[in-house]
N, C-alpha and C. Protein backbone atom coordinates (compact mmCIF):
# COMPACT_ATOMS: atom_id res chain seq x y z
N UNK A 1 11.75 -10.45 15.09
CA UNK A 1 10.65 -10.60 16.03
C UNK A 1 11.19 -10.63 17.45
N UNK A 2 10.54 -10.00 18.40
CA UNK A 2 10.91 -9.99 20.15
C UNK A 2 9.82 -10.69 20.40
N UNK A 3 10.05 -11.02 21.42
CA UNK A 3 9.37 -12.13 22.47
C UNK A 3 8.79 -11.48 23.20
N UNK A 4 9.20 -10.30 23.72
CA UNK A 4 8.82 -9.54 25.13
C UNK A 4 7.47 -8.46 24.61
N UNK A 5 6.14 -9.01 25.03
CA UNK A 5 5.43 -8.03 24.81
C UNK A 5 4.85 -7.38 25.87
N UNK A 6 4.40 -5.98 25.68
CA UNK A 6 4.38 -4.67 26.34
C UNK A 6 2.66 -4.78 26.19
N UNK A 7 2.45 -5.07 27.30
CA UNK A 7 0.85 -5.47 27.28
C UNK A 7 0.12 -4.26 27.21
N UNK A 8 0.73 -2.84 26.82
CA UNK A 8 0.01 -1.49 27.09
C UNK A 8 -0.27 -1.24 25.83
N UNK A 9 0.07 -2.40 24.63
CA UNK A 9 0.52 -1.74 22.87
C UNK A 9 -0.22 -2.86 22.12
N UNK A 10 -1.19 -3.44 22.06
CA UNK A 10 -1.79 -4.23 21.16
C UNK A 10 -1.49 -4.24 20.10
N UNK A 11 -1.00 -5.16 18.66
CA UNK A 11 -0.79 -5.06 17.16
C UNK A 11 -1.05 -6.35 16.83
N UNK A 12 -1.63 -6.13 15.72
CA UNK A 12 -1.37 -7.62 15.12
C UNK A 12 -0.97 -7.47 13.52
N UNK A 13 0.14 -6.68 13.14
CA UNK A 13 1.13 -6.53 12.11
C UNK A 13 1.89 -7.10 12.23
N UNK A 14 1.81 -8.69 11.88
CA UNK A 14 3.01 -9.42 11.75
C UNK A 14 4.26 -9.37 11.03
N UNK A 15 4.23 -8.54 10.56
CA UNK A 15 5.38 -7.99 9.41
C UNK A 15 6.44 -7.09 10.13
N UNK A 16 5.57 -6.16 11.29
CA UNK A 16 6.58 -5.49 12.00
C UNK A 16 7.52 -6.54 12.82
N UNK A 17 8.80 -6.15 12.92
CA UNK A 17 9.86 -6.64 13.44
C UNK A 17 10.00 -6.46 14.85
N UNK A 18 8.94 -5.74 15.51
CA UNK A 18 9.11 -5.51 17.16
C UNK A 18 7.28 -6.39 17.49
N UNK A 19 6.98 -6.84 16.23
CA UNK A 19 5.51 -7.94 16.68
C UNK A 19 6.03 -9.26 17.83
N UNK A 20 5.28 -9.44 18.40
CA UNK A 20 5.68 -9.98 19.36
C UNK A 20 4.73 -11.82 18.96
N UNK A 21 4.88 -12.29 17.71
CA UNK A 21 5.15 -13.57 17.17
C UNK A 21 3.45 -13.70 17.17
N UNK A 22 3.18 -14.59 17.96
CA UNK A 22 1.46 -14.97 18.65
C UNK A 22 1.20 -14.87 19.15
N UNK A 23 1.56 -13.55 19.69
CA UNK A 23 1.19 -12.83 20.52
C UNK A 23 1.04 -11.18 20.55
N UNK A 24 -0.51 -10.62 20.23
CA UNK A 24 -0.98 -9.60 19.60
C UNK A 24 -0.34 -8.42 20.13
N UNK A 25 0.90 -8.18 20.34
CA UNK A 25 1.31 -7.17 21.12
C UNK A 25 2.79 -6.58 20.32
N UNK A 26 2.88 -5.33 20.87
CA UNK A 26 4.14 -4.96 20.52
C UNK A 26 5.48 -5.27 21.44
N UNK A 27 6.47 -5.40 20.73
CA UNK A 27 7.46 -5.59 22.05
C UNK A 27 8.26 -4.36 22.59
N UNK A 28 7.75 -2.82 21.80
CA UNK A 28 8.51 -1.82 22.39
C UNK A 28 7.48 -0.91 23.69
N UNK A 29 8.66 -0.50 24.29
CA UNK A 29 8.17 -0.08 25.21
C UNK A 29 6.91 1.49 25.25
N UNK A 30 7.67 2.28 23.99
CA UNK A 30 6.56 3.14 23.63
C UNK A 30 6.42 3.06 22.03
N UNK A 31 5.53 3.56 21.36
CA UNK A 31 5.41 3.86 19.71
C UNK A 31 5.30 5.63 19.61
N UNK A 32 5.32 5.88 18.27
CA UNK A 32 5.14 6.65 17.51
C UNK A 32 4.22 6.85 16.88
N UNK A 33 2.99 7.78 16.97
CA UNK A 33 1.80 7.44 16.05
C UNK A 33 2.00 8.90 14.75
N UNK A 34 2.08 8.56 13.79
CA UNK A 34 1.92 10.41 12.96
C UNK A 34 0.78 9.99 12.07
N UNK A 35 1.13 10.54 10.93
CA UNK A 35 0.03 10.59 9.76
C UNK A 35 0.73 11.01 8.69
N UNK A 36 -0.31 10.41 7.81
CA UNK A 36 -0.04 11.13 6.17
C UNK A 36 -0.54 11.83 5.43
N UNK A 37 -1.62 12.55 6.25
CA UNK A 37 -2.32 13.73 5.81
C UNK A 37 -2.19 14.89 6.42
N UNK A 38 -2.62 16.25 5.75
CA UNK A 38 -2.33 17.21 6.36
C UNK A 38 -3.60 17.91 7.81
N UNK A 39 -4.69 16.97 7.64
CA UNK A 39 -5.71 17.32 8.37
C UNK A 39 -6.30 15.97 8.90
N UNK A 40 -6.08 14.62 8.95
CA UNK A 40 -6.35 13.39 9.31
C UNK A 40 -7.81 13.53 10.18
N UNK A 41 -9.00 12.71 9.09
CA UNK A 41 -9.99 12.77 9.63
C UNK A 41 -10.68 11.11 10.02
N UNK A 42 -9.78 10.02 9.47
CA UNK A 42 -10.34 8.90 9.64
C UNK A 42 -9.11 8.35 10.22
N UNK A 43 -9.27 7.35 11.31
CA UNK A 43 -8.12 6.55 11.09
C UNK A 43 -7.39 5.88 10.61
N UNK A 44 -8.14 5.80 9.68
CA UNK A 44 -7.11 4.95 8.16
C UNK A 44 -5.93 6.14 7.96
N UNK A 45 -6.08 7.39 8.08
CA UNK A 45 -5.35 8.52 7.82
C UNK A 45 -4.10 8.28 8.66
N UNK A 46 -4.10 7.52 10.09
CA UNK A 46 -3.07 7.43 11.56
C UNK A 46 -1.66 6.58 10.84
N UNK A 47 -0.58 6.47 11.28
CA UNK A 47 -0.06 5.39 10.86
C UNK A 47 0.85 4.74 11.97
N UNK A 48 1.69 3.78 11.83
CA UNK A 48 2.86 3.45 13.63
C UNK A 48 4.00 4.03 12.67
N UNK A 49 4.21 4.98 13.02
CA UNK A 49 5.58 5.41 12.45
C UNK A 49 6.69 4.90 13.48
N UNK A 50 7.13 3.51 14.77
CA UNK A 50 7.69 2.79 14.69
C UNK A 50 7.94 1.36 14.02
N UNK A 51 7.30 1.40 12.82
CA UNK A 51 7.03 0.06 12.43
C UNK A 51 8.00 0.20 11.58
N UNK A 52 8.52 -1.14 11.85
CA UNK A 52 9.99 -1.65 10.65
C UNK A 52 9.40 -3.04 10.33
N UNK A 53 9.94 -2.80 8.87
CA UNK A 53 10.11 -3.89 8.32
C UNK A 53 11.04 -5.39 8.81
């Protein structure tokens, strides 16, 4: 967990390792957004492809 959150990145995936504790934010400076479909029509389809365990 980082401390430093990037007030431009809202999350509240506490599991990711760049969550910024209790505080709804990410601590990196940019993300990664992709998908797991070949045509993504809902956002459930989006995913943070910077998210670590």
């Amino acid at each position: 967990m980082n401390s430093t959150p990037n007030h431009s990145i809202q999350c509240n995936v506490s599991s990711c390792t760049h969550h910024c504790g209790s505080k709804d934010y990410c601590s990196l400076e940019r993300i990664t957004v992709g998908t797991h479909e070949k045509s993504p029509t809902q956002e459930e389809c989006t995913d943070c492809m910077s998210f670590r365990k």
